[in-house]
N, C-alpha and C. Protein backbone atom coordinates (compact mmCIF):
# COMPACT_ATOMS: atom_id res chain seq x y z
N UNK A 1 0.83 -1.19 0.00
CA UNK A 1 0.00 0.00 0.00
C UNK A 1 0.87 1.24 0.00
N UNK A 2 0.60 2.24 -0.38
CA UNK A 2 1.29 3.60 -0.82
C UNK A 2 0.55 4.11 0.71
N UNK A 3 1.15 5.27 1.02
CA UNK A 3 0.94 6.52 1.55
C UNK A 3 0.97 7.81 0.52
N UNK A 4 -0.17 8.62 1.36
CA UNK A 4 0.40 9.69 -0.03
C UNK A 4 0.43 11.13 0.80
N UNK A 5 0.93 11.97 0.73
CA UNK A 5 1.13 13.26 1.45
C UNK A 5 0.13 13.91 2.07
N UNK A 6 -0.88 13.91 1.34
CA UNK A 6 -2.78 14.02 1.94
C UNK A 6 -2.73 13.64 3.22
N UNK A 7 -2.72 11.97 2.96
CA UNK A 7 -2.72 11.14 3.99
C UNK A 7 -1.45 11.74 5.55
N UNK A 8 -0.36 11.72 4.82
CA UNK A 8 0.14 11.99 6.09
C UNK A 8 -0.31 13.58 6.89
N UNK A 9 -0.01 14.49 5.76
CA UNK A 9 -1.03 15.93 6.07
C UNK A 9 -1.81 15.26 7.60
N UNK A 10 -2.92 14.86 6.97
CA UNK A 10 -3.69 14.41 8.23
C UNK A 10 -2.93 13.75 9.36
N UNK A 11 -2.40 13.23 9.07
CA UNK A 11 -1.90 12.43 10.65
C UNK A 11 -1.37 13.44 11.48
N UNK A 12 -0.79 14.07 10.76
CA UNK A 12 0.45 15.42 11.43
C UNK A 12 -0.62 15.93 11.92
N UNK A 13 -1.87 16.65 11.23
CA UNK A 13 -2.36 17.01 11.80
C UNK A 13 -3.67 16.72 13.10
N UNK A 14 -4.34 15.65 13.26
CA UNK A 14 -4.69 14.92 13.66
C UNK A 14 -3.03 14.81 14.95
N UNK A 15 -2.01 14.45 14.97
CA UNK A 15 -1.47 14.29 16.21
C UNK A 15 -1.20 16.05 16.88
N UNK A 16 -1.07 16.79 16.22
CA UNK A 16 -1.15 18.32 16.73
C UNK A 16 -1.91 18.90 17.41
N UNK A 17 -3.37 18.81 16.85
CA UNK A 17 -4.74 18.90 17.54
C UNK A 17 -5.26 17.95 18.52
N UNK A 18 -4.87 16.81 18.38
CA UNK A 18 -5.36 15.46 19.43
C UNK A 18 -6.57 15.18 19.49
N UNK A 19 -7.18 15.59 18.20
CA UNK A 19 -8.74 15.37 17.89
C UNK A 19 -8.66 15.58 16.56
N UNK A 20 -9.77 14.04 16.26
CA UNK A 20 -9.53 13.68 14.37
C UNK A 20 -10.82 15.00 14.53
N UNK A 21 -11.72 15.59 15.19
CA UNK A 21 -12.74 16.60 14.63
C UNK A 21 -11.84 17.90 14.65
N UNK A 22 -10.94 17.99 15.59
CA UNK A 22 -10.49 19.34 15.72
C UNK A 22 -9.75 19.27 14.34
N UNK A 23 -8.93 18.36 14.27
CA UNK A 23 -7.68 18.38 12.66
C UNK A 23 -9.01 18.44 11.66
N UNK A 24 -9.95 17.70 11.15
CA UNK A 24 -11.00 18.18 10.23
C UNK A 24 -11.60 19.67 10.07
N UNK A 25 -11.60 19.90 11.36
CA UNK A 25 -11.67 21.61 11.19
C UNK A 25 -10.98 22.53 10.75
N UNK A 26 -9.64 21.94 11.15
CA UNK A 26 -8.26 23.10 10.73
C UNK A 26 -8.29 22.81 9.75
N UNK A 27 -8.52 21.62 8.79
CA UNK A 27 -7.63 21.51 7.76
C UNK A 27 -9.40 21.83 6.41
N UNK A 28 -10.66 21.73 6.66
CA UNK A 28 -11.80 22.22 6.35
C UNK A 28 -11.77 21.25 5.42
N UNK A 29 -11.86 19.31 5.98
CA UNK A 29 -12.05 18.46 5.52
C UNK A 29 -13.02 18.02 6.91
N UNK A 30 -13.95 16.68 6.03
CA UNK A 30 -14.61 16.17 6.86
C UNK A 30 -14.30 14.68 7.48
N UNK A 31 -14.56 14.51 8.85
CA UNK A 31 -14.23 13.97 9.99
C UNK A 31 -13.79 12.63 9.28
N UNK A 32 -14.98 11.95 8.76
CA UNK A 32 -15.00 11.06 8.04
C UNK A 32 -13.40 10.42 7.40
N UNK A 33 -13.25 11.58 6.12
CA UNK A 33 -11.77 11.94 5.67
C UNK A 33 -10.81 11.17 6.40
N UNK A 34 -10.53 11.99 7.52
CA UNK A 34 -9.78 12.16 8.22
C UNK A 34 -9.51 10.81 8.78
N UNK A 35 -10.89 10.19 9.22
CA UNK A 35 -10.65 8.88 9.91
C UNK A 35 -10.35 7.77 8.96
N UNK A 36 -10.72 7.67 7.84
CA UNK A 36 -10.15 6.73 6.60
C UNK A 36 -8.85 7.12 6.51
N UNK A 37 -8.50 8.01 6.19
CA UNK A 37 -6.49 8.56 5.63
C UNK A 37 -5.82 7.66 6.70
N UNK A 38 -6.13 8.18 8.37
CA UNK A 38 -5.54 7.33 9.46
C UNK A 38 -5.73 5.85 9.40
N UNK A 39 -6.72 5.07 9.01
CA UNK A 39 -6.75 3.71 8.89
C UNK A 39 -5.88 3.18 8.06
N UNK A 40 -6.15 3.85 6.46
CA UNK A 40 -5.17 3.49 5.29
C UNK A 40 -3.52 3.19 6.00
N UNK A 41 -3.21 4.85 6.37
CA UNK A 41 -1.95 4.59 7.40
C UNK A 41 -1.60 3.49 7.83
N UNK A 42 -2.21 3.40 9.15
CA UNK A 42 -2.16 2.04 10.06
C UNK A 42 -2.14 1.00 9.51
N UNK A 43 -2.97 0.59 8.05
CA UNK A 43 -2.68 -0.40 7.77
C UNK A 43 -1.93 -0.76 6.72
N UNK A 44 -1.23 0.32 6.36
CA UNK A 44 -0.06 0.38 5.50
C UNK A 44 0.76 -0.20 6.27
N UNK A 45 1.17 0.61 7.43
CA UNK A 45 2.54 0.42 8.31
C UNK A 45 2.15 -0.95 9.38
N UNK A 46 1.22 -1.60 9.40
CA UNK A 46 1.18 -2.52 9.71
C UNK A 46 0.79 -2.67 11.61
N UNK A 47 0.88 -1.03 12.13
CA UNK A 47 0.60 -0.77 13.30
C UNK A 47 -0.34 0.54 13.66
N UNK A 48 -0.77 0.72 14.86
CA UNK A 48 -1.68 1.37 14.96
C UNK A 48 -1.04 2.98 15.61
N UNK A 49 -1.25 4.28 14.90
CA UNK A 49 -0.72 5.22 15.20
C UNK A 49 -1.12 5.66 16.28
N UNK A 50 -2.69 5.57 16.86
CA UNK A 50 -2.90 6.49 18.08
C UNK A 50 -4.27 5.57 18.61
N UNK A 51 -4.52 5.65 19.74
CA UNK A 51 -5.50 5.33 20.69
C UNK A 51 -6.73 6.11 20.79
N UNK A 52 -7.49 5.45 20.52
CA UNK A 52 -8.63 6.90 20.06
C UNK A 52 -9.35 6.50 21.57
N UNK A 53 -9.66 7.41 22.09
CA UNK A 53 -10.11 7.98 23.69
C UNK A 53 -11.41 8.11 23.51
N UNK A 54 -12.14 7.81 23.69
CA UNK A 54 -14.25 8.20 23.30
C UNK A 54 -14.11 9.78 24.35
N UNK A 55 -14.47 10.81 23.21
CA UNK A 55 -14.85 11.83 24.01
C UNK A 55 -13.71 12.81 24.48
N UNK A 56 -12.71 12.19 24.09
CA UNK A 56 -10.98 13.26 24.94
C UNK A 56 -10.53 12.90 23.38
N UNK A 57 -10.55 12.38 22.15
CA UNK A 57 -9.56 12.79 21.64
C UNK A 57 -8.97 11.12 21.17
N UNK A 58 -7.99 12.06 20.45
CA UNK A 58 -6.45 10.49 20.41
C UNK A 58 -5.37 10.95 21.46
N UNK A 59 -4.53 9.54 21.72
CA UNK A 59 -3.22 9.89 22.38
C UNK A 59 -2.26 9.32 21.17
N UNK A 60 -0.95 9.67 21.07
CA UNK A 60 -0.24 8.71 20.03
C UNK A 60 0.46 7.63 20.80
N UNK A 61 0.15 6.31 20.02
CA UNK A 61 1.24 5.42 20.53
C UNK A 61 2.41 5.43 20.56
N UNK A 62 3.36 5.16 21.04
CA UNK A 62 5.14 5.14 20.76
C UNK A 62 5.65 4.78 19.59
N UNK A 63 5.21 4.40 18.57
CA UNK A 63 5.02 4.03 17.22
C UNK A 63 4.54 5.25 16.46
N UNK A 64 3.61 5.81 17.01
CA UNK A 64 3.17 6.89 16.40
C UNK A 64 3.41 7.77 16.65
N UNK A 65 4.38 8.11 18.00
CA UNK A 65 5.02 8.99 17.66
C UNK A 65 6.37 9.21 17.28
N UNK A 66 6.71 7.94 16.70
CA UNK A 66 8.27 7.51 15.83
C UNK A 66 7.42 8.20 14.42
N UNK A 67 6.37 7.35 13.46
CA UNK A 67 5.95 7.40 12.59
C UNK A 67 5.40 9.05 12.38
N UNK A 68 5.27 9.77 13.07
CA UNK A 68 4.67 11.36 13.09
C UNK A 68 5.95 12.23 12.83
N UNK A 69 6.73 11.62 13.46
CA UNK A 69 8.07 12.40 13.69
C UNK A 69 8.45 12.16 12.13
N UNK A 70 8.86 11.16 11.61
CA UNK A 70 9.26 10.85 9.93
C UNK A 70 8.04 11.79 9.16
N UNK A 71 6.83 11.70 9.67
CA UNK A 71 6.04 11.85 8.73
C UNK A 71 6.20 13.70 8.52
N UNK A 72 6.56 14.25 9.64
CA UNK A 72 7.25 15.73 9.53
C UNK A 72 8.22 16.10 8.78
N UNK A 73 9.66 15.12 8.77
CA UNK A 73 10.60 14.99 8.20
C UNK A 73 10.14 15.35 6.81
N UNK A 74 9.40 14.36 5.68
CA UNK A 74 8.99 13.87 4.63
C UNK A 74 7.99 15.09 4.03
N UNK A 75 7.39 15.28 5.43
CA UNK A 75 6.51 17.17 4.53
C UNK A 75 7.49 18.02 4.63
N UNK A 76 8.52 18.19 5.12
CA UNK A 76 9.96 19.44 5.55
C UNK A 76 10.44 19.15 4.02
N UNK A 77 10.92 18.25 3.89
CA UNK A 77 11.56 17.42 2.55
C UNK A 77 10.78 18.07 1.19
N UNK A 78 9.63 17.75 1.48
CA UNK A 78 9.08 17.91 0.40
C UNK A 78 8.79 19.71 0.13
N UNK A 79 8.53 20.34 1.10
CA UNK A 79 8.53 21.71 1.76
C UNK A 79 9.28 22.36 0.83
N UNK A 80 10.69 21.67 1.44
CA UNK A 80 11.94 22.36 1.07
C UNK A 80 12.36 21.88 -0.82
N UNK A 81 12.12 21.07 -0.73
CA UNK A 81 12.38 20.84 -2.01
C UNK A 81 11.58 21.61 -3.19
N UNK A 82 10.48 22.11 -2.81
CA UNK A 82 9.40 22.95 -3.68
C UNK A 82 10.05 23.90 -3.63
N UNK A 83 10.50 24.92 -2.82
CA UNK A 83 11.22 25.91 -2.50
C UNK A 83 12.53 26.21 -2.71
N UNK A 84 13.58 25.25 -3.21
CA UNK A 84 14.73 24.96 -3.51
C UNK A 84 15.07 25.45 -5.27
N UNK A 85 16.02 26.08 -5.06
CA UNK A 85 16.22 26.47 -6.86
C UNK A 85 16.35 25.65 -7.72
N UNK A 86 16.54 23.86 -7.29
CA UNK A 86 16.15 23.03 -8.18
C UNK A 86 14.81 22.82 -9.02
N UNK A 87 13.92 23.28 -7.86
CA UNK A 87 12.53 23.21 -8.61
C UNK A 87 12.18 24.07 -9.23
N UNK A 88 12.85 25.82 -9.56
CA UNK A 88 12.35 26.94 -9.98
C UNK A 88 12.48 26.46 -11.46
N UNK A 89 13.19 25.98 -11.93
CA UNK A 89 13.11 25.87 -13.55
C UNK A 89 11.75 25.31 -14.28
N UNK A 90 11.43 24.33 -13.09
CA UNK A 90 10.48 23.41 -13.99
C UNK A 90 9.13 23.83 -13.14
N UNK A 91 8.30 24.62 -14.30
CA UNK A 91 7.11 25.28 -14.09
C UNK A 91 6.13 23.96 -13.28
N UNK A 92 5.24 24.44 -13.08
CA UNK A 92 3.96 23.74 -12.33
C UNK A 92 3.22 23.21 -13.07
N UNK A 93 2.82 23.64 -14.61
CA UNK A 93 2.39 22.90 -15.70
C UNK A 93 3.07 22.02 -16.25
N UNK A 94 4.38 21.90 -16.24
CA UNK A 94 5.52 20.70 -16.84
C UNK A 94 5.55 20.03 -15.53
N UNK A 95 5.51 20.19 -14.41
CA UNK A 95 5.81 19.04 -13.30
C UNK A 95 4.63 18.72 -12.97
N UNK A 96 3.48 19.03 -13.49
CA UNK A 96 2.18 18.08 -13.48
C UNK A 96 2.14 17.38 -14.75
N UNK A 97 2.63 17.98 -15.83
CA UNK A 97 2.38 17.30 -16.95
C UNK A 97 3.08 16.27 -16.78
N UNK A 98 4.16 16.26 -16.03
CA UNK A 98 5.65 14.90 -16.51
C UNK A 98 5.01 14.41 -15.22
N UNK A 99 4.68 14.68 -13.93
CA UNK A 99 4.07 13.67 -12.87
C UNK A 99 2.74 12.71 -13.27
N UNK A 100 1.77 13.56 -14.59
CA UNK A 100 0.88 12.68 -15.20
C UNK A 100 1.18 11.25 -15.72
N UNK A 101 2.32 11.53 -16.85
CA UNK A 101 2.92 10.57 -17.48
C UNK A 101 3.06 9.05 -16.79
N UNK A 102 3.17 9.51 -15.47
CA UNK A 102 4.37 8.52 -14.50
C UNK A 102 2.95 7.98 -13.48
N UNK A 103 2.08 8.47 -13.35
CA UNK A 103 1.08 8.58 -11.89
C UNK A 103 0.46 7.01 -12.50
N UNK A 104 0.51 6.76 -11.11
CA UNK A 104 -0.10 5.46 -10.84
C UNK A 104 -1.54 5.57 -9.94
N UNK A 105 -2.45 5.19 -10.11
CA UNK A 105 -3.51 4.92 -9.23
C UNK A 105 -3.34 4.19 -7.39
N UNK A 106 -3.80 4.54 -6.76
CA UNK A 106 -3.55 3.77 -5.41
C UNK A 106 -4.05 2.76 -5.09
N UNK A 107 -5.20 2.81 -5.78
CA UNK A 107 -5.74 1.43 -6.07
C UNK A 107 -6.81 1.47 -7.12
N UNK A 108 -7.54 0.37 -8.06
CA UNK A 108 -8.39 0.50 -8.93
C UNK A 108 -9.61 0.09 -8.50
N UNK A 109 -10.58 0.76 -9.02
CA UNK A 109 -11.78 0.41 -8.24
C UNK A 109 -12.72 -0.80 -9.17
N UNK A 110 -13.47 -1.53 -9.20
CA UNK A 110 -14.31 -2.66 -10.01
C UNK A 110 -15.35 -2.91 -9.57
């Protein structure tokens, strides 16, 4: 299974706020969203990122907060790399056009 930046988006945010409703608010996606991206996660990585609390929220597991910490790293990365004079050459219409070429589906639906 892929992860995709969306997905982590949410987690980061979701562990910042400590509520999948509060991160749906900040980020002006719905709750729902939010709680699928985190499952996909978890069951990508094969473990569970946070403890969901009825009524208080999530806590992160020790896993999740190894996996939150990378998952910061990887938006910094990517952050910085948008911002980096490597990327100024190649317009936003050519690095969607050449990311088209290459894009894979995450999964197919039937």
């Amino acid at each position: 299974m892929r992860i995709t930046l969306t997905q982590l988006r949410y987690v980061v945010a979701v562990a910042r706020y400590g509520s999948v409703t509060a991160a749906a608010q900040a980020l002006n996606v719905s709750q729902p969203s939010i709680s699928v991206a985190i499952d996909h996660v978890e069951d990508a990585l094969g473990q569970k990122l946070f403890v969901r609390q009825r009524g208080s929220g999530v806590a992160l597991t020790s896993f999740g907060r190894r996996a939150v910490a990378k998952a910061r790293q990887v938006r910094a990365r990517r952050t910085s790399w948008l911002h980096s004079d490597r990327a100024t050459p190649l317009s936003a219409a050519n690095w969607c056009s050449a990311a088209s070429r290459t894009w894979r589906p995450i999964s197919r639906r039937r």
